[in-house]
C-alpha atoms as a PDB file:
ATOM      1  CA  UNK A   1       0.000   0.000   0.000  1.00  0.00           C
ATOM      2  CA  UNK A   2       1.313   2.999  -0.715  1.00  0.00           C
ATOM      3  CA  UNK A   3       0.316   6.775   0.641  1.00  0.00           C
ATOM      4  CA  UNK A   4      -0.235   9.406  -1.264  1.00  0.00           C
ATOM      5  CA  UNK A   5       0.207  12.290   1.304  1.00  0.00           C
ATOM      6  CA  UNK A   6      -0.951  16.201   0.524  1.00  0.00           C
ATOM      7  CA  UNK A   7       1.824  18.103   2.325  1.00  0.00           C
ATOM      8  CA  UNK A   8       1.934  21.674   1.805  1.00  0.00           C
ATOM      9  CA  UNK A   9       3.068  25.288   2.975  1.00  0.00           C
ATOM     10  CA  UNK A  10       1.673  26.385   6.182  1.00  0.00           C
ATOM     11  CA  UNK A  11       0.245  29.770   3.930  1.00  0.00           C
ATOM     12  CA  UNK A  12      -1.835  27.338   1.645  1.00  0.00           C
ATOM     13  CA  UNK A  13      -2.857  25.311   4.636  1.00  0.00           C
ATOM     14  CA  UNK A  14      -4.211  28.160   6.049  1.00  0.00           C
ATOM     15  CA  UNK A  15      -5.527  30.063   2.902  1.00  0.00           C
ATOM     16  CA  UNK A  16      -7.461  27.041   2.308  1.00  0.00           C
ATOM     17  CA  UNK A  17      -9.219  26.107   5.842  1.00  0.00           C
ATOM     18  CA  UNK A  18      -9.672  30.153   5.826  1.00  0.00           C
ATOM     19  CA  UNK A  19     -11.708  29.480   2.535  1.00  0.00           C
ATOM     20  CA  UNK A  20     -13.340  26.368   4.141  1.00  0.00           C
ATOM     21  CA  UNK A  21     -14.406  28.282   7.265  1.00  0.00           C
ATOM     22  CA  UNK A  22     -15.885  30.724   5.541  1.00  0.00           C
ATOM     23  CA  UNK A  23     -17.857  28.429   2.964  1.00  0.00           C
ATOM     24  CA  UNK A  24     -19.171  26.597   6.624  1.00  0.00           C
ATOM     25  CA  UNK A  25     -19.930  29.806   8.513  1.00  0.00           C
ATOM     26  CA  UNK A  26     -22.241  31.613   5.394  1.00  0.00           C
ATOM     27  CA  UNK A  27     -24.027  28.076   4.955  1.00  0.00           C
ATOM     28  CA  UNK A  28     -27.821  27.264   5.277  1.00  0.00           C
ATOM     29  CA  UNK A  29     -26.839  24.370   7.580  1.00  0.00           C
ATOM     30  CA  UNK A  30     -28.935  24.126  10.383  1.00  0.00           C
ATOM     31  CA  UNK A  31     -26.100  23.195  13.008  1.00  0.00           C
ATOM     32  CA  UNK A  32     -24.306  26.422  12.236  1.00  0.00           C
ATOM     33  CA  UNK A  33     -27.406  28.189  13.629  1.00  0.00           C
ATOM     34  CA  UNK A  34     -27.341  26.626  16.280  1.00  0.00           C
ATOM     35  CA  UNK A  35     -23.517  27.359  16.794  1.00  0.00           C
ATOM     36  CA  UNK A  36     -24.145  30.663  16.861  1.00  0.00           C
ATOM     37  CA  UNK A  37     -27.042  30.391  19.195  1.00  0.00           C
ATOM     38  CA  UNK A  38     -24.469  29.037  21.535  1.00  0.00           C
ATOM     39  CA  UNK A  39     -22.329  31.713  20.873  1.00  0.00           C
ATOM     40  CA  UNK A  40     -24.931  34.086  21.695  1.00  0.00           C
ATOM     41  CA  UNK A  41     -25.184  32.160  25.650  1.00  0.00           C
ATOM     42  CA  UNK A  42     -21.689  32.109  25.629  1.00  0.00           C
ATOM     43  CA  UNK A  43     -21.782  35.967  25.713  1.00  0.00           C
ATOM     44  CA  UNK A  44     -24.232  36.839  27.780  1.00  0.00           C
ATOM     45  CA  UNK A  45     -23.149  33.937  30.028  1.00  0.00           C
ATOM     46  CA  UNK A  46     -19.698  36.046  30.540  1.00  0.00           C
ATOM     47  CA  UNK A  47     -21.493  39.332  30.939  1.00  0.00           C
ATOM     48  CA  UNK A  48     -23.571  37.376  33.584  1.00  0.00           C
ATOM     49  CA  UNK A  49     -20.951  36.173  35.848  1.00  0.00           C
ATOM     50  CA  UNK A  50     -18.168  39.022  35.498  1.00  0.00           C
ATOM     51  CA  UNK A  51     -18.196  40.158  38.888  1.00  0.00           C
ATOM     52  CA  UNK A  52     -15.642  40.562  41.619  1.00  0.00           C
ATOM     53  CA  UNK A  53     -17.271  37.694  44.177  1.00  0.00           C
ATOM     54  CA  UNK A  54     -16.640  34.967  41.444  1.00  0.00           C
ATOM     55  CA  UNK A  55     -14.031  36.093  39.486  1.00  0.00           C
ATOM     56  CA  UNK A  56     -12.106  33.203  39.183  1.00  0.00           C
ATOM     57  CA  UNK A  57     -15.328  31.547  38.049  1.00  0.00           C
ATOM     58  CA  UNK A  58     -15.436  33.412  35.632  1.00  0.00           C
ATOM     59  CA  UNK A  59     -12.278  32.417  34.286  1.00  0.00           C
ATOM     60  CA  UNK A  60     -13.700  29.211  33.673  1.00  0.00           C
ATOM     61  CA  UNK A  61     -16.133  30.095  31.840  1.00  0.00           C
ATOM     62  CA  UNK A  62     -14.056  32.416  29.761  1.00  0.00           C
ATOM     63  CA  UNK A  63     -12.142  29.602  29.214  1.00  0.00           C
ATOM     64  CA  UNK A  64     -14.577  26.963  27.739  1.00  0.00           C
ATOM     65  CA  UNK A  65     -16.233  30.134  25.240  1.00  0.00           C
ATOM     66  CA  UNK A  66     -12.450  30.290  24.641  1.00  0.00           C
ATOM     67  CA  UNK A  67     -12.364  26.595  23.559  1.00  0.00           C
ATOM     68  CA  UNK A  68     -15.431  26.476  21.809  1.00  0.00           C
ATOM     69  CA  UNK A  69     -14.671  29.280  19.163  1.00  0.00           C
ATOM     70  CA  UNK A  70     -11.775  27.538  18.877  1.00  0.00           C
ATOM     71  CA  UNK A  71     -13.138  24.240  18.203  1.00  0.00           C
ATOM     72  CA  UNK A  72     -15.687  25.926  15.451  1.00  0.00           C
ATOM     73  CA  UNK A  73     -12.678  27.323  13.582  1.00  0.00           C
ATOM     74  CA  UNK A  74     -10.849  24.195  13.411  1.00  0.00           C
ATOM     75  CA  UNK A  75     -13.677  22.276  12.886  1.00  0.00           C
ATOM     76  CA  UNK A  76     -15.085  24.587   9.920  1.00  0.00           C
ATOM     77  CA  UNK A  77     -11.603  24.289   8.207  1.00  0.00           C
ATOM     78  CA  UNK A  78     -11.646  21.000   7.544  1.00  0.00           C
ATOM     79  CA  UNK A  79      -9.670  19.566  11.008  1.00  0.00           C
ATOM     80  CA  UNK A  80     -12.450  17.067  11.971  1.00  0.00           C
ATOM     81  CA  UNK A  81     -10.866  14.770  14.460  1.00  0.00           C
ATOM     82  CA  UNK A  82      -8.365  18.180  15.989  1.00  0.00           C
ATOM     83  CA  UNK A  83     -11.905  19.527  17.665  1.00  0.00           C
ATOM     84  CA  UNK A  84     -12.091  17.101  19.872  1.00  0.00           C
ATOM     85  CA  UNK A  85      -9.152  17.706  22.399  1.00  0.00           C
ATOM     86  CA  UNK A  86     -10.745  20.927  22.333  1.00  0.00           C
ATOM     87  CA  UNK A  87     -13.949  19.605  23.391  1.00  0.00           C
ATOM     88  CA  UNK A  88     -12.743  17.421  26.252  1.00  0.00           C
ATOM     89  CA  UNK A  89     -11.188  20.225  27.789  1.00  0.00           C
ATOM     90  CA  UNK A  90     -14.333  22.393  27.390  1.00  0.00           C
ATOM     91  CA  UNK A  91     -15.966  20.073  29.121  1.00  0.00           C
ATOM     92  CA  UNK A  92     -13.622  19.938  32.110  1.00  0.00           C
ATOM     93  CA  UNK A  93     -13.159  23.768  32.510  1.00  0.00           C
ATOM     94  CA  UNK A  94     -16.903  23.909  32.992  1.00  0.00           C
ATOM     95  CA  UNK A  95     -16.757  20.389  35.183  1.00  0.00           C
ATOM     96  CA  UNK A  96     -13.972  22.203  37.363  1.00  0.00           C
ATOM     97  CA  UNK A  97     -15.733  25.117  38.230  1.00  0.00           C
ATOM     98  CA  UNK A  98     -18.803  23.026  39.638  1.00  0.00           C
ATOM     99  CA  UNK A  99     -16.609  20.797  41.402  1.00  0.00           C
ATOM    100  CA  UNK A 100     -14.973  24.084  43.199  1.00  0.00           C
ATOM    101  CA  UNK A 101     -17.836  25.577  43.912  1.00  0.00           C
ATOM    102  CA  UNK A 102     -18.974  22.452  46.235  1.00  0.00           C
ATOM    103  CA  UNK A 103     -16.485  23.310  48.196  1.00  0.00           C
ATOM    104  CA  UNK A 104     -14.233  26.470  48.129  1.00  0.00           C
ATOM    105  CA  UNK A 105     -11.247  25.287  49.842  1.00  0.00           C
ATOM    106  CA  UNK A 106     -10.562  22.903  45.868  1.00  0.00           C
ATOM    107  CA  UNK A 107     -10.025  26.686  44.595  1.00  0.00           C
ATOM    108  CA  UNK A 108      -6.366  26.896  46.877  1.00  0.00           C
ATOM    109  CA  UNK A 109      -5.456  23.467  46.114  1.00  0.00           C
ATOM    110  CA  UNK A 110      -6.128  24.762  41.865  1.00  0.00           C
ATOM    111  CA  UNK A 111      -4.196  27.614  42.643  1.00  0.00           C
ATOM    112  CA  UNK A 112      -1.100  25.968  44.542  1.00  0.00           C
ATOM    113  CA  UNK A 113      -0.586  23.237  41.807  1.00  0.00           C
ATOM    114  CA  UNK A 114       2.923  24.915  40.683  1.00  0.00           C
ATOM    115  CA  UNK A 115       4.053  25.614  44.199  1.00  0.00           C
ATOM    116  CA  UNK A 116       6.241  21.976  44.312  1.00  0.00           C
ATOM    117  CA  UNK A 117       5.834  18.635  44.078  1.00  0.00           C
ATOM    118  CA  UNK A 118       3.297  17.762  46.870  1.00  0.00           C
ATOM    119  CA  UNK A 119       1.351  20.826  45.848  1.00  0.00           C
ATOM    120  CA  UNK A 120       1.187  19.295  41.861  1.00  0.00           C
ATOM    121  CA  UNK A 121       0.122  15.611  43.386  1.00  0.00           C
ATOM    122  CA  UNK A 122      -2.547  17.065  45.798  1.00  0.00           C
ATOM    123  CA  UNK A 123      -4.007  18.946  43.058  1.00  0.00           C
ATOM    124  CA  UNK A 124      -4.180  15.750  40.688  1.00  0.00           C
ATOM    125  CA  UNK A 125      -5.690  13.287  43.461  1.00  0.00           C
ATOM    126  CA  UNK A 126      -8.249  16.192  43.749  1.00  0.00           C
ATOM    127  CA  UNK A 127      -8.761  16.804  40.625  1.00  0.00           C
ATOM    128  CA  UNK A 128      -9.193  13.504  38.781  1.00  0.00           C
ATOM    129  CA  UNK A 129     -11.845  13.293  36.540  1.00  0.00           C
ATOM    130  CA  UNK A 130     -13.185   9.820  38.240  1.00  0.00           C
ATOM    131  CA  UNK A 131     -13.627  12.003  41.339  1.00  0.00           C
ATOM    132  CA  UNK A 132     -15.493  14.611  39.935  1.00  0.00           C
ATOM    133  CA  UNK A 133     -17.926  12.745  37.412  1.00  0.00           C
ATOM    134  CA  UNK A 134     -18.658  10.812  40.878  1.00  0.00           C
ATOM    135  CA  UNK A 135     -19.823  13.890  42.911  1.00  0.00           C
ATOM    136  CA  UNK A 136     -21.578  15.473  39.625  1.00  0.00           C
ATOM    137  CA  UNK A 137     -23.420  12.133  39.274  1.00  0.00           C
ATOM    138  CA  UNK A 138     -24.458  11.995  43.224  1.00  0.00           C
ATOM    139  CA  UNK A 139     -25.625  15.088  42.411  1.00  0.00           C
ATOM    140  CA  UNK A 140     -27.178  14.952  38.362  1.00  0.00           C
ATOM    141  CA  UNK A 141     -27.475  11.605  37.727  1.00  0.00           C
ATOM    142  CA  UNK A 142     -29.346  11.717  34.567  1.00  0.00           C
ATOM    143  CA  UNK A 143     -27.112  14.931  33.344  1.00  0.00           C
ATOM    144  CA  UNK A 144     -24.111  12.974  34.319  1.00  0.00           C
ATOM    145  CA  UNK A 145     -24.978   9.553  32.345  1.00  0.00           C
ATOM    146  CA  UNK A 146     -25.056  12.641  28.915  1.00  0.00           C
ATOM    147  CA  UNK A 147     -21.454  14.321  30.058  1.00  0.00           C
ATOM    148  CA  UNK A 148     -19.845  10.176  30.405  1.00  0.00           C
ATOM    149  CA  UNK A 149     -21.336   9.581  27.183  1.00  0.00           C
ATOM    150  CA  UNK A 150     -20.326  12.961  25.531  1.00  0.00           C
ATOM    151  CA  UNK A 151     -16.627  12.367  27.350  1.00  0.00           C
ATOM    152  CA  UNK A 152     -15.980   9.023  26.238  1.00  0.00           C
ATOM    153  CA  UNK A 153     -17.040  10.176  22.527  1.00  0.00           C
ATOM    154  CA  UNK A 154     -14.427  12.962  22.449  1.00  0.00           C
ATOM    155  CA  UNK A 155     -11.911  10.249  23.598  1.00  0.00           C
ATOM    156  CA  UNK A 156     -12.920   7.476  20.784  1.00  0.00           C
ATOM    157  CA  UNK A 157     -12.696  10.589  18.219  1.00  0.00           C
ATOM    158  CA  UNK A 158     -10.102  12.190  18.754  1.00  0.00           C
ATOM    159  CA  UNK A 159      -9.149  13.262  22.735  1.00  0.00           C
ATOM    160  CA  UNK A 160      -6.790  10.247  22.727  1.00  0.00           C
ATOM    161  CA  UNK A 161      -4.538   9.163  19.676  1.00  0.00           C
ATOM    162  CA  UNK A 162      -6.805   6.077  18.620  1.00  0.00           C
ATOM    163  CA  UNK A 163      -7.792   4.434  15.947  1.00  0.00           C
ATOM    164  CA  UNK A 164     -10.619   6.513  14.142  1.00  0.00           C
ATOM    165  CA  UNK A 165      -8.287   9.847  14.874  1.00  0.00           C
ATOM    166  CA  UNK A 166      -5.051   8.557  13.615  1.00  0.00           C
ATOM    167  CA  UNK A 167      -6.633   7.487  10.549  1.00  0.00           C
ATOM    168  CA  UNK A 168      -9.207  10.037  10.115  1.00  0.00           C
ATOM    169  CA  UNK A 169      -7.453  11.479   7.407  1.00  0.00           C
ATOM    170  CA  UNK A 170      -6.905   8.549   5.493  1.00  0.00           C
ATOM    171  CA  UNK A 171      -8.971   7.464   2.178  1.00  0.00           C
ATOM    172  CA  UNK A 172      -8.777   5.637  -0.878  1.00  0.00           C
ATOM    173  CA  UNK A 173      -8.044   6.264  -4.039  1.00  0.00           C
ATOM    174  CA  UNK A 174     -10.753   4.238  -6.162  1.00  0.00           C
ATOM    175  CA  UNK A 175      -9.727   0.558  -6.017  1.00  0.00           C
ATOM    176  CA  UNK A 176      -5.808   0.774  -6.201  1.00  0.00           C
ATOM    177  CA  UNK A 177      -3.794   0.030  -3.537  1.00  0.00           C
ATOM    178  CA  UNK A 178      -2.814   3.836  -2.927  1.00  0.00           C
ATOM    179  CA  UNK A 179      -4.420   6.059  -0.052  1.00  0.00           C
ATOM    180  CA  UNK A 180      -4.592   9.419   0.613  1.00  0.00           C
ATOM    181  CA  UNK A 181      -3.745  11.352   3.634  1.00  0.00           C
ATOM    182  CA  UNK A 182      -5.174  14.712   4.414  1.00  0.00           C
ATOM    183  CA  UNK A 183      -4.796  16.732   7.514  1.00  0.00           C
ATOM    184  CA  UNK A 184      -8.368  18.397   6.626  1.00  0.00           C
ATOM    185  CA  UNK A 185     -11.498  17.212   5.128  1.00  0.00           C
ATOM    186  CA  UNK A 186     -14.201  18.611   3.039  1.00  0.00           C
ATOM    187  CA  UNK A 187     -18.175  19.476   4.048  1.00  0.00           C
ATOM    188  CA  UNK A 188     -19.125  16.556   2.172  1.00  0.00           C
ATOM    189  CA  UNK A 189     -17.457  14.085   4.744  1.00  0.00           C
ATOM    190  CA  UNK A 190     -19.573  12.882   7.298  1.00  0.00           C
ATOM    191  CA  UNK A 191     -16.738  12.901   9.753  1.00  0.00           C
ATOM    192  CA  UNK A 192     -17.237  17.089   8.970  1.00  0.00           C
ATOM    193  CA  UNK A 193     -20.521  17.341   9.919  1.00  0.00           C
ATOM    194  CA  UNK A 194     -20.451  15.521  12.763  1.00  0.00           C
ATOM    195  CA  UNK A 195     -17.639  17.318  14.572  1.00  0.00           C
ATOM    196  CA  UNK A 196     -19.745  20.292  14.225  1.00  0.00           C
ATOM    197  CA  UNK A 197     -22.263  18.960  15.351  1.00  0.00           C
ATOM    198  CA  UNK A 198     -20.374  17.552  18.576  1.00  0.00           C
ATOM    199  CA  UNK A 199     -18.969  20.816  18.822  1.00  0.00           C
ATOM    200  CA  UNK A 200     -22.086  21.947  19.729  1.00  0.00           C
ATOM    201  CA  UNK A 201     -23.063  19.757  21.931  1.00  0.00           C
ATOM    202  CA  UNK A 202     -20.098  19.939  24.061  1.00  0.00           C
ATOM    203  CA  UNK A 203     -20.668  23.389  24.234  1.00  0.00           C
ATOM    204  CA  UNK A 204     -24.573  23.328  25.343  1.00  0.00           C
ATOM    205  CA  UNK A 205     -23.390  20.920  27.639  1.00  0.00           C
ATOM    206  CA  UNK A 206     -20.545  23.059  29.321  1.00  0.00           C
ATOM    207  CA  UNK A 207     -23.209  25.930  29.435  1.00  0.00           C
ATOM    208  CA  UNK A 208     -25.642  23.374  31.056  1.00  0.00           C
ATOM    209  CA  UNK A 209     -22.974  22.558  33.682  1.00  0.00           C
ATOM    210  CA  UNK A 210     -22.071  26.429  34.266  1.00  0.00           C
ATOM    211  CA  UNK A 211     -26.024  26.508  34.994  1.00  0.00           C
ATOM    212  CA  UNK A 212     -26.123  24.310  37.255  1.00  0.00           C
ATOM    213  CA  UNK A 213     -23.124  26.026  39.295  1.00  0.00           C
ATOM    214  CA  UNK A 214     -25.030  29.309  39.013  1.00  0.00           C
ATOM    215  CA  UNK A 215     -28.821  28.277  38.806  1.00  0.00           C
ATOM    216  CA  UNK A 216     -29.918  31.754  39.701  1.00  0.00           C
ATOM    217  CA  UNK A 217     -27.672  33.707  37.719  1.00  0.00           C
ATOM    218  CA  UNK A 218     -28.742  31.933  34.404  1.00  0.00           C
ATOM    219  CA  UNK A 219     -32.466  31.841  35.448  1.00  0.00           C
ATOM    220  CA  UNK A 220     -32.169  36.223  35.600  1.00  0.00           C
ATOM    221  CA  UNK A 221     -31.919  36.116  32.120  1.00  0.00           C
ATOM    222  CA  UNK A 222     -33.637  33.405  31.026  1.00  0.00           C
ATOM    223  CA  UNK A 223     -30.512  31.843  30.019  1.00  0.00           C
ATOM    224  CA  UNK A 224     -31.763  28.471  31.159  1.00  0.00           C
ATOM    225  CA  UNK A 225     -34.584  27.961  28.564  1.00  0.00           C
ATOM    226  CA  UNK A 226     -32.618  28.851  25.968  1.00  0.00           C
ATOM    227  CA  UNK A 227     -29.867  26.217  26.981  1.00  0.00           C
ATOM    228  CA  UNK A 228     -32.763  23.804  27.007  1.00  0.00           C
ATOM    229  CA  UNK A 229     -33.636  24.521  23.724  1.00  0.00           C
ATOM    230  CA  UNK A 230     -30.652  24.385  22.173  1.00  0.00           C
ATOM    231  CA  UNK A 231     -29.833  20.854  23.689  1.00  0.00           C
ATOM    232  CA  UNK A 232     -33.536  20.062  22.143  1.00  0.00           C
ATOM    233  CA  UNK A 233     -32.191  20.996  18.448  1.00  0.00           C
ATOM    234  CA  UNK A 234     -29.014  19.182  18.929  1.00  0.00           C
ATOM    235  CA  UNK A 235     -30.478  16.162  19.856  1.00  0.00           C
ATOM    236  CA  UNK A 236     -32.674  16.071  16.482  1.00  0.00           C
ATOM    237  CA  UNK A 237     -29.634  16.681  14.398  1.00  0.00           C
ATOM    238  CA  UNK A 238     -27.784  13.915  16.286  1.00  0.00           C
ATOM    239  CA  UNK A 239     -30.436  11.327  15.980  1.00  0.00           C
ATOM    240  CA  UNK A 240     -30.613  12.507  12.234  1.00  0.00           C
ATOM    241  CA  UNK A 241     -26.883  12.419  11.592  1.00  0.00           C
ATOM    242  CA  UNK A 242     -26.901   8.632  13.050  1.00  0.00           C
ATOM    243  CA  UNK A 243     -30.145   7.604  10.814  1.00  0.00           C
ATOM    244  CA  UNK A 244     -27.865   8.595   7.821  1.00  0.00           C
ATOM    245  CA  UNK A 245     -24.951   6.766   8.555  1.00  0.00           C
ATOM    246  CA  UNK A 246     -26.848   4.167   9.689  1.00  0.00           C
ATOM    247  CA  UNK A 247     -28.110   3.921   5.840  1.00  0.00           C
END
């Protein structure tokens, strides 16, 4: 077998997942709605909670809206299976801040991670994402069972160097023995659509988390219903995208 790979100059990597993005973002497609619905939350999520008694909070959140633009601009340009580290770490940032705010002294043990070694150790026993998924579940047991599921997608996809990520950019040419590798795919792929689609997801989901760290806060606004119907949407186009490949 032999592999036929694409390489090219970082400029006409870029100029052409620029052109990709683009082409995505000024689509009809429903899910890019939706993305900017999120967006939207995002926004008024940050305006929400930037004030001095949960600053650092804050930070978290600022941090996932970070990751989520991100993960649309990669995702848009073709990078399918790079969204998903993205995503995974989304969903922790908003995971964190829940877990801290169940108890404030976690927020010290956060801070102190660089102090030394004892400090870095603490803060990973603490920390560990078995630990936290089993509070949130004591907690959201229903909501949880979506996050493990959500989690252990980004990880199959992508999160972790396995199979379907390594070789995500992998396909071949007619019958002949000879493949080509791509670092980017087109909107045609299903592997496209769905990592927008995911993308979204994770980032309902992160909001939904933030939520239920600030119930009030999101419930001023109203911020809460529109979360809800935003997960509503996504969970048509996922059943949909899984009837088509299914096909």
């Amino acid at each position: 077998m032999r592999i036929n790979n694409k390489l090219e100059s970082i400029s006409e990597f870029y100029r052409d997942t620029e052109k990709s993005f683009w082409e995505c973002m000024e689509s009809s497609d429903p899910i890019i709605q939706i993305i900017n619905e999120i967006n939207l939350v995002f926004v008024e999520s940050l305006k929400l909670l930037a004030v001095e008694e949960i600053l650092w909070e804050s930070f978290f959140l600022r941090r996932s809206s970070s990751l989520f633009l991100s993960s649309v601009r990669i995702g848009c340009g073709g990078q399918s299976s790079d969204v998903y580290p993205l995503l995974r770490t989304m969903l922790e940032s908003a995971l964190y801040v829940w877990y801290i705010r169940l108890d404030s002294t976690r927020l010290n043990v956060w801070l102190e991670r660089m102090n030394n070694t004892k400090s870095r150790k603490e803060m990973r026993a603490t920390f560990s994402y078995g630990k936290i998924m089993e509070e949130f579940q004591e907690k959201h047991q229903a909501f949880a069972k979506v996050i493990k599921c959500t989690y252990e997608f980004h990880i199959d996809f992508g999160a972790h160097p396995n199979f379907s990520s390594i070789l995500s950019g992998i396909k071949e040419i007619g019958t002949s023995k000879i493949v080509d590798y791509s670092f980017k795919g087109n909107q045609n792929d299903n592997s496209f659509q769905l990592a927008l689609e995911r993308t979204a997801q994770a980032g309902v989901e992160s909001l939904e988390i933030f939520r239920l760290t600030f119930p009030q806060q999101f419930k001023q606004l109203g911020l809460d219903l529109r979360i809800l119907t935003v997960m509503q949407k996504i969970d048509i186009l996922l059943k949909d995208n899984e009837q088509r490949l299914n096909k």
